[in-house]
C-alpha atoms as a PDB file:
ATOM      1  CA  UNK A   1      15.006 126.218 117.499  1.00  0.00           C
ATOM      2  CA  UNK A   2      15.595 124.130 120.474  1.00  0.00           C
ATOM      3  CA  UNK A   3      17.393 125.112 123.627  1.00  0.00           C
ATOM      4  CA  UNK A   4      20.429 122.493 124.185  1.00  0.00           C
ATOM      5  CA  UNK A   5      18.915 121.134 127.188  1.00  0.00           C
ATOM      6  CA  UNK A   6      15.722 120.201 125.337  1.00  0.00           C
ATOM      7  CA  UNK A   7      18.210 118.698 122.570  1.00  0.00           C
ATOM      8  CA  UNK A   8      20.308 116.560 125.370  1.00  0.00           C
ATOM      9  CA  UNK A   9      16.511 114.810 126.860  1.00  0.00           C
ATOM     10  CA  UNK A  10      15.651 114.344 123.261  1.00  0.00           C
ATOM     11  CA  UNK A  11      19.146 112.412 122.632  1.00  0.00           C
ATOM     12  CA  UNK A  12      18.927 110.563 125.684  1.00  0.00           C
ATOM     13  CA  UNK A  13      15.162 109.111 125.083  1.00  0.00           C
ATOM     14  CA  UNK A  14      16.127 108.249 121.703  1.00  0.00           C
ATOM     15  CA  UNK A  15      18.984 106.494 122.438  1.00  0.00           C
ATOM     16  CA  UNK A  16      17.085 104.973 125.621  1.00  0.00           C
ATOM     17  CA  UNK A  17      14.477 103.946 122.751  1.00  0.00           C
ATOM     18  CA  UNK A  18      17.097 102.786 120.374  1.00  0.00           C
ATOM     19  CA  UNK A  19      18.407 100.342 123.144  1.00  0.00           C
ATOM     20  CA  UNK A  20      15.284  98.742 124.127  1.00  0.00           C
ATOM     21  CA  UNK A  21      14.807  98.069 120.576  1.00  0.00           C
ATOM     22  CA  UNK A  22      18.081  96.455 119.936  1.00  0.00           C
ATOM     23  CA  UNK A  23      17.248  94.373 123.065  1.00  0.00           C
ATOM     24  CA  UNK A  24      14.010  93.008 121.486  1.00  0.00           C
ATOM     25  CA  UNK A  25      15.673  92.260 118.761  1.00  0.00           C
ATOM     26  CA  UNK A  26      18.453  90.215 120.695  1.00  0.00           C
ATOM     27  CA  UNK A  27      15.541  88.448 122.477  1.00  0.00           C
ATOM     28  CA  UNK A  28      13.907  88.056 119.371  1.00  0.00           C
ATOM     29  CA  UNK A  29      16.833  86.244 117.465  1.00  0.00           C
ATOM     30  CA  UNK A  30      17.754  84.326 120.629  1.00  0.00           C
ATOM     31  CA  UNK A  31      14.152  82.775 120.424  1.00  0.00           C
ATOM     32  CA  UNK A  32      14.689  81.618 116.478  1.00  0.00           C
ATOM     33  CA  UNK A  33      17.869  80.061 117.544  1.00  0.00           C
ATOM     34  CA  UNK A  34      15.921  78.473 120.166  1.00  0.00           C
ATOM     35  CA  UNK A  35      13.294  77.511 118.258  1.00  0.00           C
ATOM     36  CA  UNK A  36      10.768  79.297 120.781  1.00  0.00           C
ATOM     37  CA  UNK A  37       7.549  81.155 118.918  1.00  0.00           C
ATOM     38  CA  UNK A  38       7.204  84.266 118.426  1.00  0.00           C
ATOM     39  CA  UNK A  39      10.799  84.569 117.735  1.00  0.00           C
ATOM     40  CA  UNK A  40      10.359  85.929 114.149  1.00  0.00           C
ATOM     41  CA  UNK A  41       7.667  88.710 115.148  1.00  0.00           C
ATOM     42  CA  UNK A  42      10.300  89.940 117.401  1.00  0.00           C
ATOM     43  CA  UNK A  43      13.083  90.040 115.839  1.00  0.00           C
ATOM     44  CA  UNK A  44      11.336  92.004 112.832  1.00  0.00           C
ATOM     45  CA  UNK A  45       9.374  94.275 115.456  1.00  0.00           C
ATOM     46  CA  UNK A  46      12.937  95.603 117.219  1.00  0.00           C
ATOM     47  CA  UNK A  47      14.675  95.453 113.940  1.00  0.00           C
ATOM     48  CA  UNK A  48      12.398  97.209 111.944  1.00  0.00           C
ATOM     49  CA  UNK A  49      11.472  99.915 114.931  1.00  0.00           C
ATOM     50  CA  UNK A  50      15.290 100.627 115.368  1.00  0.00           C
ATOM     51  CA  UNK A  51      15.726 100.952 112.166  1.00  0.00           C
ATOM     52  CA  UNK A  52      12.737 103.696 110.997  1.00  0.00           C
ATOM     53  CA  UNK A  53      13.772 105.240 114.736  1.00  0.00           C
ATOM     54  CA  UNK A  54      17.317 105.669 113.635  1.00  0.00           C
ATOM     55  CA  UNK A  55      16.223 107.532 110.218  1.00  0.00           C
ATOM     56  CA  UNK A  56      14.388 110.011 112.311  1.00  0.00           C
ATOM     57  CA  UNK A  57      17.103 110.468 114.807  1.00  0.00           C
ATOM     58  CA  UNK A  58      19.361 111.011 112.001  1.00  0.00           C
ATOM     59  CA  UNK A  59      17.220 113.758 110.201  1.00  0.00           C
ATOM     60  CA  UNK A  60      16.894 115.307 113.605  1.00  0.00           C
ATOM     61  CA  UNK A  61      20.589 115.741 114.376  1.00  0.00           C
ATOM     62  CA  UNK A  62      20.940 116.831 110.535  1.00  0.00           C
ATOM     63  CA  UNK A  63      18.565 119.887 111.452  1.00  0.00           C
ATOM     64  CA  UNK A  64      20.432 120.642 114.715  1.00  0.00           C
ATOM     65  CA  UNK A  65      23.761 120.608 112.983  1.00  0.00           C
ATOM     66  CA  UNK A  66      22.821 123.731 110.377  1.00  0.00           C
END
């Protein structure tokens, strides 16, 4: 079982993680609106990473909380 200082760095780089992602996804969806290219590949990159990153956080604080 982890020690509750490992468990506080853990939460901290995934949420550090989880906010670079949302950012690529702003950036992403600011570029379709701008009609730049690549706009689409980001958008689905920081979307899709936050979103299979978020599943694992949440089956990781499931585990700490039993």
């Amino acid at each position: 079982k982890p020690t509750k200082m490992e468990s506080n760095k853990t939460t901290k780089r995934m949420s550090t993680v989880l906010s670079i992602c949302l950012i690529i996804g702003l950036i992403g969806s600011i570029f379709l609106i701008q009609h730049y290219p690549y706009g689409k590949l980001l958008m689905l990159i920081g979307l899709g990473t936050y979103i299979v990153i978020s599943l694992i956080e949440l089956d990781r604080l499931r585990k700490l909380s039993k």
